[in-house]
C-alpha atoms as a PDB file:
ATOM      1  CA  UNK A   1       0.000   0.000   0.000  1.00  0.00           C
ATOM      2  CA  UNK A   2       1.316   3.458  -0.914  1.00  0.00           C
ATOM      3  CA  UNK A   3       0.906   6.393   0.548  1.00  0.00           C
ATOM      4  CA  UNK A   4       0.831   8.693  -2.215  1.00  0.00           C
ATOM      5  CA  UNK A   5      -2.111   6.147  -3.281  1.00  0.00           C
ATOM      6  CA  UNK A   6      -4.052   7.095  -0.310  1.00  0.00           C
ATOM      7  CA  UNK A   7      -3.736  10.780  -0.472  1.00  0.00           C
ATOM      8  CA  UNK A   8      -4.814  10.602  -3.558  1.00  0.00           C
ATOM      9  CA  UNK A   9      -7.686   8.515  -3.168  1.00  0.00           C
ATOM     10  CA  UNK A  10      -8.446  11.694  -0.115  1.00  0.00           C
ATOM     11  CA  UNK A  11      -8.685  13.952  -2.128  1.00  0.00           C
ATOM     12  CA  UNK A  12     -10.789  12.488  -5.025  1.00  0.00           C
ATOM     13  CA  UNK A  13     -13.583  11.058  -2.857  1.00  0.00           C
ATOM     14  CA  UNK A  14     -13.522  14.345  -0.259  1.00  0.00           C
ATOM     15  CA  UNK A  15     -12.612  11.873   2.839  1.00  0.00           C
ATOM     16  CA  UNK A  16     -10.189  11.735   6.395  1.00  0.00           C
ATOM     17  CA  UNK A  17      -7.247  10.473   5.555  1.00  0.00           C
ATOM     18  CA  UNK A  18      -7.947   8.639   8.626  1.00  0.00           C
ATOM     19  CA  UNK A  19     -10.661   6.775   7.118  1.00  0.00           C
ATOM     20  CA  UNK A  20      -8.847   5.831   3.847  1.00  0.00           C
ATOM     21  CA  UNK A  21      -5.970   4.204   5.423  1.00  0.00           C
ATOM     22  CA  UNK A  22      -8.524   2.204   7.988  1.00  0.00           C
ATOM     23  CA  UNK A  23     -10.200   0.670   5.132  1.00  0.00           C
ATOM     24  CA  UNK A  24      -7.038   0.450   2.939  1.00  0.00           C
ATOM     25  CA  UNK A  25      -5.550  -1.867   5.829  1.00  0.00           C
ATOM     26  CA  UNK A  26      -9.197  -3.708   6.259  1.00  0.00           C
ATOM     27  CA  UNK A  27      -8.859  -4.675   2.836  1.00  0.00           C
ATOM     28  CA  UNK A  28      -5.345  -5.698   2.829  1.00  0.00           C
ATOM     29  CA  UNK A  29      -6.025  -7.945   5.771  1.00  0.00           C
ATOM     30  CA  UNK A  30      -9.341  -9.740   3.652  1.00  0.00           C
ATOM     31  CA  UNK A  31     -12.335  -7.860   4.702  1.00  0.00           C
ATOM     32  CA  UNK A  32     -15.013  -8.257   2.633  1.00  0.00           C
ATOM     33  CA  UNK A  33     -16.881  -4.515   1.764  1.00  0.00           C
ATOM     34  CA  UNK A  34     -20.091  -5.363   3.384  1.00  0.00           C
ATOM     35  CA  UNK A  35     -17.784  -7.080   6.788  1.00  0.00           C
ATOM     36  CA  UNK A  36     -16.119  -3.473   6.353  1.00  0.00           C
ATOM     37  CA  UNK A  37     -19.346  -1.311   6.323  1.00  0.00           C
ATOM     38  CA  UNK A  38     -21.523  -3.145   9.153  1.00  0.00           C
ATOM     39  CA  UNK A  39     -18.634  -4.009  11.847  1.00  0.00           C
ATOM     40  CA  UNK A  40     -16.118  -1.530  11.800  1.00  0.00           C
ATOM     41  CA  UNK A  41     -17.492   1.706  11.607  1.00  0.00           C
ATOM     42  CA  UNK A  42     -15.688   2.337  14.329  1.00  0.00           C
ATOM     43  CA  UNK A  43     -12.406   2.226  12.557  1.00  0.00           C
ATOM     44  CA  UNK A  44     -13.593   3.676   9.297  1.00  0.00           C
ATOM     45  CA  UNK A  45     -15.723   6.654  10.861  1.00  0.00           C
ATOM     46  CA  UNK A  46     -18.690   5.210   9.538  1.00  0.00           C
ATOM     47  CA  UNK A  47     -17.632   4.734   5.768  1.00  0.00           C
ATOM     48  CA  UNK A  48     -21.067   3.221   3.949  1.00  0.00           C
ATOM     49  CA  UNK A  49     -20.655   0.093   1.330  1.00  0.00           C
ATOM     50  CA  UNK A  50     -20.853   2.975  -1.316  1.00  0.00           C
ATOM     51  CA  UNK A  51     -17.608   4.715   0.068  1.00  0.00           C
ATOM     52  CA  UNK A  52     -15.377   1.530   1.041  1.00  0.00           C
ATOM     53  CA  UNK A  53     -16.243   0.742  -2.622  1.00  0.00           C
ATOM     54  CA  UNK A  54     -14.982   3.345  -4.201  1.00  0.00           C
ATOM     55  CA  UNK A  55     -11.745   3.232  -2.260  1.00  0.00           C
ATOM     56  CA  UNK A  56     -11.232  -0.524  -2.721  1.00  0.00           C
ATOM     57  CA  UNK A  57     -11.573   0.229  -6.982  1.00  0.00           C
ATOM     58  CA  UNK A  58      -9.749   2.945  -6.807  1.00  0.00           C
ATOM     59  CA  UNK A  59      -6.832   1.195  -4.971  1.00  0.00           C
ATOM     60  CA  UNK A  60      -6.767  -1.509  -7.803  1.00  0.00           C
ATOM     61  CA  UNK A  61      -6.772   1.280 -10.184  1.00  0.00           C
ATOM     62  CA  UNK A  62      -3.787   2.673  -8.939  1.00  0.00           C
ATOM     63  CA  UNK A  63      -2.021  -0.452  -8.518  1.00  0.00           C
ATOM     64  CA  UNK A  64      -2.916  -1.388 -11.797  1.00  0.00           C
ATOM     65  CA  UNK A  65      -2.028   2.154 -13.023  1.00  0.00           C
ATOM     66  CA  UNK A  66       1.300   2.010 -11.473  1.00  0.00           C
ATOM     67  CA  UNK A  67       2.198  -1.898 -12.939  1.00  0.00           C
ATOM     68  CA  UNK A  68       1.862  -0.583 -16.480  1.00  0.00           C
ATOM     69  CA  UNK A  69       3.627   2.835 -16.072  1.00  0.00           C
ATOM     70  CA  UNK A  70       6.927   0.369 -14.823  1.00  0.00           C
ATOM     71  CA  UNK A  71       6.492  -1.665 -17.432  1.00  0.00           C
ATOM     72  CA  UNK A  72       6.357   1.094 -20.460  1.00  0.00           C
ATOM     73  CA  UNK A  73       9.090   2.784 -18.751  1.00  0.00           C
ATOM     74  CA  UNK A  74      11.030  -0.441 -18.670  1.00  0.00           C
ATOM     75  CA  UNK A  75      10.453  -1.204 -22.579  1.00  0.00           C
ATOM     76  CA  UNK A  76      10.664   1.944 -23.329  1.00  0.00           C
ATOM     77  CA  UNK A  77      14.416   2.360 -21.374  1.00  0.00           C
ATOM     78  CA  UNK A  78      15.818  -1.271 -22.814  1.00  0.00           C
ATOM     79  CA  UNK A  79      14.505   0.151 -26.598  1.00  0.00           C
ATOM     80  CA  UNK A  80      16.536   3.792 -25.634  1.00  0.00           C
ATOM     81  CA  UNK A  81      13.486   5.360 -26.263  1.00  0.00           C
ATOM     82  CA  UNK A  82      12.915   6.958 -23.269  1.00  0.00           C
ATOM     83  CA  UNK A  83      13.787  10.994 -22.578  1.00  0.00           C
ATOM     84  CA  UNK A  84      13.705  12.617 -19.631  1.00  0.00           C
ATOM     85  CA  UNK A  85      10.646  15.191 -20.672  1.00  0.00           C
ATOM     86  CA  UNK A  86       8.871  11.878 -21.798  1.00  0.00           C
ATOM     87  CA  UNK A  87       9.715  10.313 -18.263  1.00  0.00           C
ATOM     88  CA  UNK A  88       8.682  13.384 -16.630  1.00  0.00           C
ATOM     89  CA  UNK A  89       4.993  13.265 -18.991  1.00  0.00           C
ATOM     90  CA  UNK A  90       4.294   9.271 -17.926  1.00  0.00           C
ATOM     91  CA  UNK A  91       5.069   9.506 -14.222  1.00  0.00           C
ATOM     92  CA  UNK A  92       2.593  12.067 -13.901  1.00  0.00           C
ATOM     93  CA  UNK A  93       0.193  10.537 -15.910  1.00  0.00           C
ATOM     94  CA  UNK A  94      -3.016  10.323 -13.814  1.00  0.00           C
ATOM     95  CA  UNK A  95      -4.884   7.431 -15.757  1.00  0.00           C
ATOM     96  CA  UNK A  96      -4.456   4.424 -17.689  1.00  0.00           C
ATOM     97  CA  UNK A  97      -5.664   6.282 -21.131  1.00  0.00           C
ATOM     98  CA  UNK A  98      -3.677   9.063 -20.446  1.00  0.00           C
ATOM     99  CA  UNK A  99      -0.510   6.497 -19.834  1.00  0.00           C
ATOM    100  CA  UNK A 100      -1.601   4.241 -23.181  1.00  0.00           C
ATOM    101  CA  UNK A 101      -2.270   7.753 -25.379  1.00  0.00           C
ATOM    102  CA  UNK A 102       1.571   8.752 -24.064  1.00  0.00           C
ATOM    103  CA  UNK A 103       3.253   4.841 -24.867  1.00  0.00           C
ATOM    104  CA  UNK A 104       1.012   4.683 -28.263  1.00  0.00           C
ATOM    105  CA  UNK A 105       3.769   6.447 -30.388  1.00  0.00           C
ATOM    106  CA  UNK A 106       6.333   4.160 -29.417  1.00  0.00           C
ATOM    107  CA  UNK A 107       4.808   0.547 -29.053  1.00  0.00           C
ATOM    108  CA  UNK A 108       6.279  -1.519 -31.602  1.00  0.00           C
ATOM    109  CA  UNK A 109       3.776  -1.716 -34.423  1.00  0.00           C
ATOM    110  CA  UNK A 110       2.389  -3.937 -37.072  1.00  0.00           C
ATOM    111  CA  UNK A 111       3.484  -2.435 -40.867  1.00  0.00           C
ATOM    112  CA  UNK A 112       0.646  -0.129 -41.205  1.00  0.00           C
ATOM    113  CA  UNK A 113      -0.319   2.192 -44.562  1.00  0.00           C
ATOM    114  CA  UNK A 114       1.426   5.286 -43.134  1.00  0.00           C
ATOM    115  CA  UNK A 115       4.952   2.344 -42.560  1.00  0.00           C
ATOM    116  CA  UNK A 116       4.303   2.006 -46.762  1.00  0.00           C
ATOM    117  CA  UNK A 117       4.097   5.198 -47.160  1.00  0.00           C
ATOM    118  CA  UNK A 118       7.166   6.316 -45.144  1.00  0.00           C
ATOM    119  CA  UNK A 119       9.396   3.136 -47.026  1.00  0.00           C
ATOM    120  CA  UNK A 120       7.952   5.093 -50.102  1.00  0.00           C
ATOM    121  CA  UNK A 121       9.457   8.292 -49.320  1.00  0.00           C
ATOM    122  CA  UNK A 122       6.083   9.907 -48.551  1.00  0.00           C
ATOM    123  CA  UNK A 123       6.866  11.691 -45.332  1.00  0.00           C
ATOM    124  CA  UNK A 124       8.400  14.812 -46.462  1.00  0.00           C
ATOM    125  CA  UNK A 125       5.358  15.559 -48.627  1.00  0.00           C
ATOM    126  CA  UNK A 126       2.974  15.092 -45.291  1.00  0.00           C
ATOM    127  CA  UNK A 127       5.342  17.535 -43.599  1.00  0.00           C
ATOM    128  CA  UNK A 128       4.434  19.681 -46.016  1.00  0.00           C
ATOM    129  CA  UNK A 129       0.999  19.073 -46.016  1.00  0.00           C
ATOM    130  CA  UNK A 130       0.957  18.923 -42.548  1.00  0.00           C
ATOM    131  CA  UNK A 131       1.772  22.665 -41.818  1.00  0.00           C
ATOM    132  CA  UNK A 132      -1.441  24.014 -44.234  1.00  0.00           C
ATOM    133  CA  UNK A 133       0.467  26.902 -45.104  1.00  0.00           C
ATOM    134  CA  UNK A 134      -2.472  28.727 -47.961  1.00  0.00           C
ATOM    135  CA  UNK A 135       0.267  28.459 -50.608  1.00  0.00           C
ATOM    136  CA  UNK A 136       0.483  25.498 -50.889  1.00  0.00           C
ATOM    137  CA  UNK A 137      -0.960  23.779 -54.285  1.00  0.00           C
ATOM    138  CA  UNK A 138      -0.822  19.944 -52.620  1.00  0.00           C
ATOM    139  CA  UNK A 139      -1.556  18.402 -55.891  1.00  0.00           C
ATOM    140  CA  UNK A 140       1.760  20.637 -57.420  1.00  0.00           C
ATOM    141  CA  UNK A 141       3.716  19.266 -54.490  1.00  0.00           C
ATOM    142  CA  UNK A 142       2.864  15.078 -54.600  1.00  0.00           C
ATOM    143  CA  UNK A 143       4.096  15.522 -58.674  1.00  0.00           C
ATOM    144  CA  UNK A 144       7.716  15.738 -57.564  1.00  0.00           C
ATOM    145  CA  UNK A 145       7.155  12.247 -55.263  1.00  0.00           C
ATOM    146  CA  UNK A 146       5.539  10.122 -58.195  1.00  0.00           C
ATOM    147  CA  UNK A 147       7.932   7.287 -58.886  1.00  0.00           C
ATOM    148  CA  UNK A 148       7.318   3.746 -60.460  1.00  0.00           C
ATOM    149  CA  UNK A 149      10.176   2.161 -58.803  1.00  0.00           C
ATOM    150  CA  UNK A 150       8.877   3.505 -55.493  1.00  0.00           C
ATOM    151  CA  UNK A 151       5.320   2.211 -56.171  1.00  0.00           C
ATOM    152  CA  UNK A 152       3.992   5.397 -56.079  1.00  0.00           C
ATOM    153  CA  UNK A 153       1.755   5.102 -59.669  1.00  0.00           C
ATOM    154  CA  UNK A 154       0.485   9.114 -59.974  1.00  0.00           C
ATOM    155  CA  UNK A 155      -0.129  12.314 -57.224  1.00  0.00           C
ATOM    156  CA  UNK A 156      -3.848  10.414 -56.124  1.00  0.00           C
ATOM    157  CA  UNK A 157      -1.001   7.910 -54.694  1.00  0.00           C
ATOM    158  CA  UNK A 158       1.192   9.804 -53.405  1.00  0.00           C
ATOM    159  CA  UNK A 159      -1.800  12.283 -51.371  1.00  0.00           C
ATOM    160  CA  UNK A 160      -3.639   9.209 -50.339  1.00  0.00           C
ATOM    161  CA  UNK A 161       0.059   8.037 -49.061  1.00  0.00           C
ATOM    162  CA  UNK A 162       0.692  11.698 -47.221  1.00  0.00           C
ATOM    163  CA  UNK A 163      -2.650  11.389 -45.686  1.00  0.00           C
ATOM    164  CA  UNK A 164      -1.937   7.752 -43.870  1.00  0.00           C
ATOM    165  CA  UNK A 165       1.220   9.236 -42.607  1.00  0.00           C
ATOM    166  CA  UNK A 166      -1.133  12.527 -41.424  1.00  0.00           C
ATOM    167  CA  UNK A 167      -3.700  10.080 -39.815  1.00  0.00           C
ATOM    168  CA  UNK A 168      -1.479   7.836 -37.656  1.00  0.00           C
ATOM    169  CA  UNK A 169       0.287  11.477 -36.246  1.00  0.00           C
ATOM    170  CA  UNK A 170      -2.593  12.544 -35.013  1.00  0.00           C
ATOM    171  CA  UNK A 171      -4.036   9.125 -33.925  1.00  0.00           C
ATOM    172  CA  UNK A 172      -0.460   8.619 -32.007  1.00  0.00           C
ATOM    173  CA  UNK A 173      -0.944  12.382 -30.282  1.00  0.00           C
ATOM    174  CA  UNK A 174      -1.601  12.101 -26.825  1.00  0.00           C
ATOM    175  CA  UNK A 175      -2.796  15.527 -26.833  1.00  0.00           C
ATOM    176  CA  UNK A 176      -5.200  15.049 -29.821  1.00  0.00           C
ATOM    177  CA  UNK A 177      -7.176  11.791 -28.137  1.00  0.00           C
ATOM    178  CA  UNK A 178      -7.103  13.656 -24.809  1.00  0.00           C
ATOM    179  CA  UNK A 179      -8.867  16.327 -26.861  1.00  0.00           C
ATOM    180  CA  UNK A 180     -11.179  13.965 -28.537  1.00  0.00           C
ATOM    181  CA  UNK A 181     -12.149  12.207 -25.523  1.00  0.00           C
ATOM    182  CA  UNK A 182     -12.961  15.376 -23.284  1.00  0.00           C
ATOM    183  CA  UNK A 183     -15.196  16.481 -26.178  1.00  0.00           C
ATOM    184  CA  UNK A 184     -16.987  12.955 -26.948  1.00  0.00           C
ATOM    185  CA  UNK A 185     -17.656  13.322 -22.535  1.00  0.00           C
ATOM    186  CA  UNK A 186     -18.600  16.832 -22.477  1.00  0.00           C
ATOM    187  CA  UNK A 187     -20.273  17.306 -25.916  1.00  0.00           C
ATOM    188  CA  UNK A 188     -21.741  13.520 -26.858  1.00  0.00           C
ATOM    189  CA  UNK A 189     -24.995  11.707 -27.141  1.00  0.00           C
ATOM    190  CA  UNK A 190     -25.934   8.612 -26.771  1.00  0.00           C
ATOM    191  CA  UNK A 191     -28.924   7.575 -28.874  1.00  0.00           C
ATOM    192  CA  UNK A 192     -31.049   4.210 -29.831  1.00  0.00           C
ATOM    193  CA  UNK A 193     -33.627   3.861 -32.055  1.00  0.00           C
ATOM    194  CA  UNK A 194     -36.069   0.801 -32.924  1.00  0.00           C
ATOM    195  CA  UNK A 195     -34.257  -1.313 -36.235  1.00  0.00           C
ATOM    196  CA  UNK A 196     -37.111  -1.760 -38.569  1.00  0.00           C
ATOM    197  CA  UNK A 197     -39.823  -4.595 -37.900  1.00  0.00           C
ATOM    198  CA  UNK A 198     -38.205  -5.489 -34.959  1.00  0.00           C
ATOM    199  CA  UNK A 199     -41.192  -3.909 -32.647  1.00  0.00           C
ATOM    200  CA  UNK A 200     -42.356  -7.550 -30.848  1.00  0.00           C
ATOM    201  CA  UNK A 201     -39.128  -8.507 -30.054  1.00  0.00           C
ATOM    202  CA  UNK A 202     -37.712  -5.717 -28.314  1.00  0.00           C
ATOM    203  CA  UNK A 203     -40.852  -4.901 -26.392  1.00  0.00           C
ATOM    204  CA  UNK A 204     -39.452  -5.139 -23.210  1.00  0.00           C
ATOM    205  CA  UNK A 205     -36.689  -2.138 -24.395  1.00  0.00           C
ATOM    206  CA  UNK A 206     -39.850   0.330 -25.713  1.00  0.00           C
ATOM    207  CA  UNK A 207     -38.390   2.891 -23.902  1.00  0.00           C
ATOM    208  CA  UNK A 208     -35.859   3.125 -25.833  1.00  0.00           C
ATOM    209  CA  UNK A 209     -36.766   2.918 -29.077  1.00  0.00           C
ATOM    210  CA  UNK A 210     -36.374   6.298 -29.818  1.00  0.00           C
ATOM    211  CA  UNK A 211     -34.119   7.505 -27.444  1.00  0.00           C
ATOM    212  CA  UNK A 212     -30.953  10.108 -26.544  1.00  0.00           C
ATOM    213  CA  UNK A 213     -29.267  11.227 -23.303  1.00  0.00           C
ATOM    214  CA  UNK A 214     -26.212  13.158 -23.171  1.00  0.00           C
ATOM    215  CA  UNK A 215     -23.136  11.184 -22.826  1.00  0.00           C
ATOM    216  CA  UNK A 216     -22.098  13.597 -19.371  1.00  0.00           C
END
């Protein structure tokens, strides 16, 4: 048990420290939640089954948490990948998406469209496409990377090449799916509707047939 765990765990679910380290040892020692909750609210200050809940999950979740951040550091050290600013960015990393979004650029990888493209010699044009500048006439700039003995056929190729190389940057951007995710929480909806014909079957779902709620 850690102790930075269990301030942590204090400050995310308002509680004494006091309290969090009670049930934290209860746990270690076997108790059950519901053993926890009805005969030793004396030692927990009363924690409900809700409460000693949360802590237990979040305890796992931090183990858990911590288990993969040594291992990516440890494959990322023996592959001499790792820098100290990208040490610095995965210690702190406060979940397990937020960890995996970090590792994603460097976890050894199948040979994807964008690895073509690169072998192809397709980067430098999605560096150029990349920065947008107004100027730029994209169609102009793929003519100079058409090759036949590079498998790249005409400038269709060679943009739809660029592009794969565009799409797995911004898929491997930690910043971009942190971005993506706080919109899809904050800005999402979650809808169901009826699939044709299929009224008797899913009778017992009605109310959802035609049906949204927020994602928040």
């Amino acid at each position: 048990m850690l102790e930075h765990h269990l301030l942590q765990i204090v400050q995310e679910l308002s509680l004494q420290p006091r309290q969090v380290a009670a049930t934290a040892v209860l746990l270690e020692e076997g108790a059950t939640v519901p053993f926890i909750a009805r005969y030793r609210k004396e030692r927990t200050g009363e924690l409900d089954e809700v409460q000693i809940a949360k802590i237990r999950d979040r305890l796992q979740e931090l183990e858990e948490l911590d288990k993969r951040r040594e291992a990516i550091l440890s494959s990322l050290t023996e592959r001499k990948l790792l820098t100290e600013e990208l040490k610095a960015r995965i210690e702190a990393a406060p979940t397990l998406s937020t960890l995996e979004d970090l590792y994603l650029p460097f976890r050894p990888k199948k040979r994807t469209r964008a690895t073509i493209a690169k072998e192809r010699g397709l980067e430098p044009l999605a560096d150029i496409l990349w920065e947008q500048r107004l100027e730029t006439d994209p169609e102009a700039e793929a003519a100079a990377f058409v090759s036949a003995e590079k498998e790249v056929p005409d400038v269709a190729a060679a943009l739809a090449g660029a592009r794969d190389i565009i799409a797995e940057r911004i898929n491997d951007s930690a910043e971009a799916r942190a971005k993506l995710r706080e919109l899809y929480l904050t800005k999402g909806v979650l809808k169901s509707k009826l699939v044709f014909e299929k009224e008797k079957e899913a009778v017992k779902f009605k109310d959802y047939f035609d049906w949204s709620e927020p994602v928040a």
